[in-house]
N, C-alpha and C. Protein backbone atom coordinates (compact mmCIF):
# COMPACT_ATOMS: atom_id res chain seq x y z
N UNK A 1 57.27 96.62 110.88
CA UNK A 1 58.18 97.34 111.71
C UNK A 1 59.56 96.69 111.70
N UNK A 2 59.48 95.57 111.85
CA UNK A 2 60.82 94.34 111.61
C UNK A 2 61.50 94.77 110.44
N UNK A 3 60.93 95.11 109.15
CA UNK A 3 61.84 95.14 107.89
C UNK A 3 62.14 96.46 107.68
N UNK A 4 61.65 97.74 108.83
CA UNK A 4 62.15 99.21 109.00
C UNK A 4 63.52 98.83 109.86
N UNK A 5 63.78 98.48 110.37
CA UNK A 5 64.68 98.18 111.37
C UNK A 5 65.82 97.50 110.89
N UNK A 6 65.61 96.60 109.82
CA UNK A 6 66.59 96.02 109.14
C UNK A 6 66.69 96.88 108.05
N UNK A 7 66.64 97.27 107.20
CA UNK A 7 66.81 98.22 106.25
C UNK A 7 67.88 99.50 107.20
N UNK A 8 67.64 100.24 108.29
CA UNK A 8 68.91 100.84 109.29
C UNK A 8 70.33 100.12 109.26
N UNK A 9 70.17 99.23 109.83
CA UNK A 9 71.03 98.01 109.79
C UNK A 9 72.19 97.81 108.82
N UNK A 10 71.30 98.13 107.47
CA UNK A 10 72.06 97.51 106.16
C UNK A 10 72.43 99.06 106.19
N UNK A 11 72.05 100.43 106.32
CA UNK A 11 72.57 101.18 105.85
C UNK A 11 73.76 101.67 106.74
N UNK A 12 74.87 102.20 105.94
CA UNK A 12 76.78 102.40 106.68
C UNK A 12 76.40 103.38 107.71
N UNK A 13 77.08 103.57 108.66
CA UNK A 13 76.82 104.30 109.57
C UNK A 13 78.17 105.58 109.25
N UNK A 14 77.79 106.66 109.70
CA UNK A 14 79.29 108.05 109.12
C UNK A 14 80.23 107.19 109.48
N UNK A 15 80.39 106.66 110.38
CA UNK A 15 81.81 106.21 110.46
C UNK A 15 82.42 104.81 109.72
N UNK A 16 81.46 104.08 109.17
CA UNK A 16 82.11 103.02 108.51
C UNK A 16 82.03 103.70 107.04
N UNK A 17 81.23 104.91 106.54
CA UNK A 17 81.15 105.37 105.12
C UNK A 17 83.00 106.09 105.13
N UNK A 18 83.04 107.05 106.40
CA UNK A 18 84.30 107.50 106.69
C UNK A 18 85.42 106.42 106.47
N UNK A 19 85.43 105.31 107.63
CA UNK A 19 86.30 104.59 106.87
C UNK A 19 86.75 103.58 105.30
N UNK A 20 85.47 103.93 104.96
CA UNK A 20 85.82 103.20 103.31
C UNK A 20 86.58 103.90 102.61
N UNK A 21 86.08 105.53 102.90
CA UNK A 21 86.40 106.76 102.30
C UNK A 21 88.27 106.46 102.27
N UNK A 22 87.98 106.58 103.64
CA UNK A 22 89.87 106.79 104.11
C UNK A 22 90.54 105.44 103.37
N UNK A 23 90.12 104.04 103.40
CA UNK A 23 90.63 102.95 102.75
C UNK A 23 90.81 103.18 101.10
N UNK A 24 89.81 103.91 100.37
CA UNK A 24 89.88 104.09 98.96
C UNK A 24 91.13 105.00 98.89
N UNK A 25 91.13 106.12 99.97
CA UNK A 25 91.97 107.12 99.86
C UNK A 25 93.78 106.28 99.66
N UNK A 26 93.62 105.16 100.64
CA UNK A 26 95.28 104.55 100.44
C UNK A 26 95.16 103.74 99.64
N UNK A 27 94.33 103.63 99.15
CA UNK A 27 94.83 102.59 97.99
C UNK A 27 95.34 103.68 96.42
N UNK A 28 94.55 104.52 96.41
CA UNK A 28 94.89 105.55 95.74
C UNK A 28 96.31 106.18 95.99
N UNK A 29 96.39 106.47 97.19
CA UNK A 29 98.10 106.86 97.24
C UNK A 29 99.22 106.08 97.42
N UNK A 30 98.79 104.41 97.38
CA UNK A 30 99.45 103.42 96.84
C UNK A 30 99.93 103.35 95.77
N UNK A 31 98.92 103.50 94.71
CA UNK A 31 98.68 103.26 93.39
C UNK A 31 99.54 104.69 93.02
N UNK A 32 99.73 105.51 93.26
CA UNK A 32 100.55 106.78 92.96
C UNK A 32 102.12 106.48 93.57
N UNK A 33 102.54 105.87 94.74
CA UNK A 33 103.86 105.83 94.75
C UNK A 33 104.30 104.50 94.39
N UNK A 34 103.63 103.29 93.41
CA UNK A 34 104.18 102.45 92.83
C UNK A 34 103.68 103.15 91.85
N UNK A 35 103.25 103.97 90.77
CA UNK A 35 103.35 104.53 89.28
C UNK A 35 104.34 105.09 89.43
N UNK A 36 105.43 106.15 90.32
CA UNK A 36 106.39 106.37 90.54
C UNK A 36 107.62 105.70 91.15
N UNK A 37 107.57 104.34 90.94
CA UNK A 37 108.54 103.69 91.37
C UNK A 37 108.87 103.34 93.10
N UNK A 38 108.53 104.10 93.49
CA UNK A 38 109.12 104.59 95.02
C UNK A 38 108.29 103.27 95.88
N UNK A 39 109.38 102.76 96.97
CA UNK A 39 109.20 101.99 97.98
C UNK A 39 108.35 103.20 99.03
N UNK A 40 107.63 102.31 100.34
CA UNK A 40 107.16 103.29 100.79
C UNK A 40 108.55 103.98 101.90
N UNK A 41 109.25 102.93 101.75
CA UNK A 41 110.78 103.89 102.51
C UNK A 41 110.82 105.28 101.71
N UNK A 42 111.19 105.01 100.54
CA UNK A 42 111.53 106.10 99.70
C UNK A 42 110.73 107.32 99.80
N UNK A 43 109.20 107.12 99.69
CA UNK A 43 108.10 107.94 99.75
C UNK A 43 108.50 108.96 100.98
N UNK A 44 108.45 108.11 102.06
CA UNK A 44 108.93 108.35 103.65
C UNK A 44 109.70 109.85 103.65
N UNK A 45 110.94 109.25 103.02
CA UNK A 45 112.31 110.20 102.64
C UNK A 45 111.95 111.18 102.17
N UNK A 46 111.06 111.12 101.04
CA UNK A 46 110.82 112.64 100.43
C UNK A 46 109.71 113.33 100.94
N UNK A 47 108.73 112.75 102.19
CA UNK A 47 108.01 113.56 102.53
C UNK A 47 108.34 113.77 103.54
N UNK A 48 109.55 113.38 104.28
CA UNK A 48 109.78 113.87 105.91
C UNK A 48 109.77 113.24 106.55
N UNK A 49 108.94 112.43 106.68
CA UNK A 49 108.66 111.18 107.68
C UNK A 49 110.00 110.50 107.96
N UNK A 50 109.84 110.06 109.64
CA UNK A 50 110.83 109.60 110.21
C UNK A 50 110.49 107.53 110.32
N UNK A 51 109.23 106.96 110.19
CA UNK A 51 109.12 106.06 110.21
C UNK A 51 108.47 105.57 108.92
N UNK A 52 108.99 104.82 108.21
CA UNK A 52 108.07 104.43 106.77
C UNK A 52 107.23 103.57 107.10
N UNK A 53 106.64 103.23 108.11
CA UNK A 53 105.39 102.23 108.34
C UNK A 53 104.28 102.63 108.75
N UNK A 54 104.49 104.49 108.77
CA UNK A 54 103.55 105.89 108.38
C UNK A 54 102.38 105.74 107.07
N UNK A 55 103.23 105.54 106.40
CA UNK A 55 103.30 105.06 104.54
C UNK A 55 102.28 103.80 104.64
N UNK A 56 102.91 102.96 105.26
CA UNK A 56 101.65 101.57 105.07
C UNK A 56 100.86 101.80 105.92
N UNK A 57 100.45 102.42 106.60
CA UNK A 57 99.30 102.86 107.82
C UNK A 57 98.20 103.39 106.76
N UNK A 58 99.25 104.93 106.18
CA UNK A 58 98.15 105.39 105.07
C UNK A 58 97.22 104.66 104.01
N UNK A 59 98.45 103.89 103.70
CA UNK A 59 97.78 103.27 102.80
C UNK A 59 97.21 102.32 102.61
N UNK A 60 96.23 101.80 104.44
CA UNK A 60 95.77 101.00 104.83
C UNK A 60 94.20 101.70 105.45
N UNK A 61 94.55 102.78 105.09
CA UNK A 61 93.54 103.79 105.20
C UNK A 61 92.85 104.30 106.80
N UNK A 62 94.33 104.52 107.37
CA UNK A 62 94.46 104.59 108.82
C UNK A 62 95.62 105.75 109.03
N UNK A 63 94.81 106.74 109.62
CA UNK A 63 95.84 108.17 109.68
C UNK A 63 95.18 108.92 109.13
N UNK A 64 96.07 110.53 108.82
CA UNK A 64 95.34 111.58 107.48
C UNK A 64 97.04 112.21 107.19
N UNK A 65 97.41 113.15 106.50
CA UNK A 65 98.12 113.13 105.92
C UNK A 65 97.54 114.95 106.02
N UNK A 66 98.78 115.59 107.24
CA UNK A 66 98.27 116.86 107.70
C UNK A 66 97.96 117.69 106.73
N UNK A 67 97.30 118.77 106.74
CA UNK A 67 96.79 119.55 105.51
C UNK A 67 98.26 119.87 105.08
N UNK A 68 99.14 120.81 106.16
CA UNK A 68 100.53 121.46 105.41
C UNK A 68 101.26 121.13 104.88
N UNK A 69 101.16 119.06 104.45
CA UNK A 69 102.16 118.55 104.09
C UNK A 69 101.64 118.51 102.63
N UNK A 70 100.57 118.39 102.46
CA UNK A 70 99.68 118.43 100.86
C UNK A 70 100.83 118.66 99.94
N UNK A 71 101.21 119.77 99.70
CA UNK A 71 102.13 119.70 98.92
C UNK A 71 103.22 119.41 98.79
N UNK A 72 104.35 118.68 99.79
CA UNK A 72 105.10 118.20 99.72
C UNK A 72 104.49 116.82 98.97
N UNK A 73 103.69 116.25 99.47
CA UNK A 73 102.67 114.56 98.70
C UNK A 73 102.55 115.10 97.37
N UNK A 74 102.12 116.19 97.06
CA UNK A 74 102.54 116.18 96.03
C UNK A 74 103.54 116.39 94.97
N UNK A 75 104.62 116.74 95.73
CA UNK A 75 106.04 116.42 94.58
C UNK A 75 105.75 115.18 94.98
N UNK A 76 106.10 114.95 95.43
CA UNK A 76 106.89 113.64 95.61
C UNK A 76 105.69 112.68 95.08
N UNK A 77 104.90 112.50 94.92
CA UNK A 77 104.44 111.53 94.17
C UNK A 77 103.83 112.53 92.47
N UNK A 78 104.36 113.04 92.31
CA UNK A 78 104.44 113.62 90.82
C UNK A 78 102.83 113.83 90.77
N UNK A 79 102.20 114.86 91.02
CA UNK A 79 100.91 115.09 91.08
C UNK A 79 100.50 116.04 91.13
N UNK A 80 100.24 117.01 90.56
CA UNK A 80 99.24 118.12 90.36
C UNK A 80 98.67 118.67 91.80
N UNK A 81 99.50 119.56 92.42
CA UNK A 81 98.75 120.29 93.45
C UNK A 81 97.88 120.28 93.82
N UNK A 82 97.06 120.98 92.80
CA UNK A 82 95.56 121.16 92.99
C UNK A 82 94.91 119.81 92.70
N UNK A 83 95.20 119.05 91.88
CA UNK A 83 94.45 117.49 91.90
C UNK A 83 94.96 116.69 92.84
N UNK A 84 95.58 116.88 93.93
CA UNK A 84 96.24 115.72 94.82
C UNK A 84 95.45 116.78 95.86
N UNK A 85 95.19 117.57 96.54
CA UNK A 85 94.16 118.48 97.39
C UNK A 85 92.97 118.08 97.08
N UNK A 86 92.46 118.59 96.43
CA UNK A 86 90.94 117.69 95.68
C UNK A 86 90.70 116.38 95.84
N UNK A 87 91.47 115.43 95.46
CA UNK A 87 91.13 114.52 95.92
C UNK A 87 91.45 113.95 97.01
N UNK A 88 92.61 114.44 97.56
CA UNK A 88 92.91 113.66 99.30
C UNK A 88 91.89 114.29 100.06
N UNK A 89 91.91 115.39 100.01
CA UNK A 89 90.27 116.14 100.69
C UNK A 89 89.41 115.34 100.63
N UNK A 90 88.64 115.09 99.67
CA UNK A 90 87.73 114.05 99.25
C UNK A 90 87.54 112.99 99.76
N UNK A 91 88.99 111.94 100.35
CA UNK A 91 89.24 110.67 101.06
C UNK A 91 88.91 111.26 102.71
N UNK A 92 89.36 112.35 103.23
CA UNK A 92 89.10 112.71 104.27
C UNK A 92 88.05 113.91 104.63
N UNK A 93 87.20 114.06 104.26
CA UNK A 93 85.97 114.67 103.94
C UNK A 93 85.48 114.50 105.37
N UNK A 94 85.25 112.84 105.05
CA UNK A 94 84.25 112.68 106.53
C UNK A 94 84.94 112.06 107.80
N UNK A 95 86.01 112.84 108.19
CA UNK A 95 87.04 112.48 109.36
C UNK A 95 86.25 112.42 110.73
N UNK A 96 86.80 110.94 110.75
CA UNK A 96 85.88 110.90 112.36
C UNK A 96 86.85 110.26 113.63
């Protein structure tokens, strides 16, 4: 009964699977506004945002990144509409 109980234990609970999810998700949209050069000030600028420490929140995998702005994230980090939806969806799938 002891090693049923630990085996629970070891497995992620929705919300820590959620937050890995969301952490992979900023490192990913890290990794997209340094392939484009852009500070996260800069990023900031072209998506609207009034504070760029929005930007390092995200990409600390803390926040979501409202559905309507989707495509603005994606100019601005040079990305395929439909593949920057797909996969930010994906990072926030399991929003908790």
């Amino acid at each position: 009964m002891h090693a049923n109980s630990q085996k629970r234990a070891d497995k992620p609970t929705h919300k820590q699977s959620a937050q890995r999810l969301r952490k992979e998700g900023g490192r990913w949209l890290c990794e997209l506004r340094e392939n484009c050069g852009l500070s996260q000030r800069e990023l900031a600028d072209a998506v609207g945002i009034e504070l760029y420490t929005v930007i390092s929140q995200l990409e600390h995998g803390r926040g979501f990144i409202p559905p309507d702005r989707y495509l603005i994230w994606a100019d601005a980090l040079d990305v395929e509409p439909d593949e920057f939806v797909r996969r930010v969806t994906s990072y926030y799938a399991q929003r908790n």
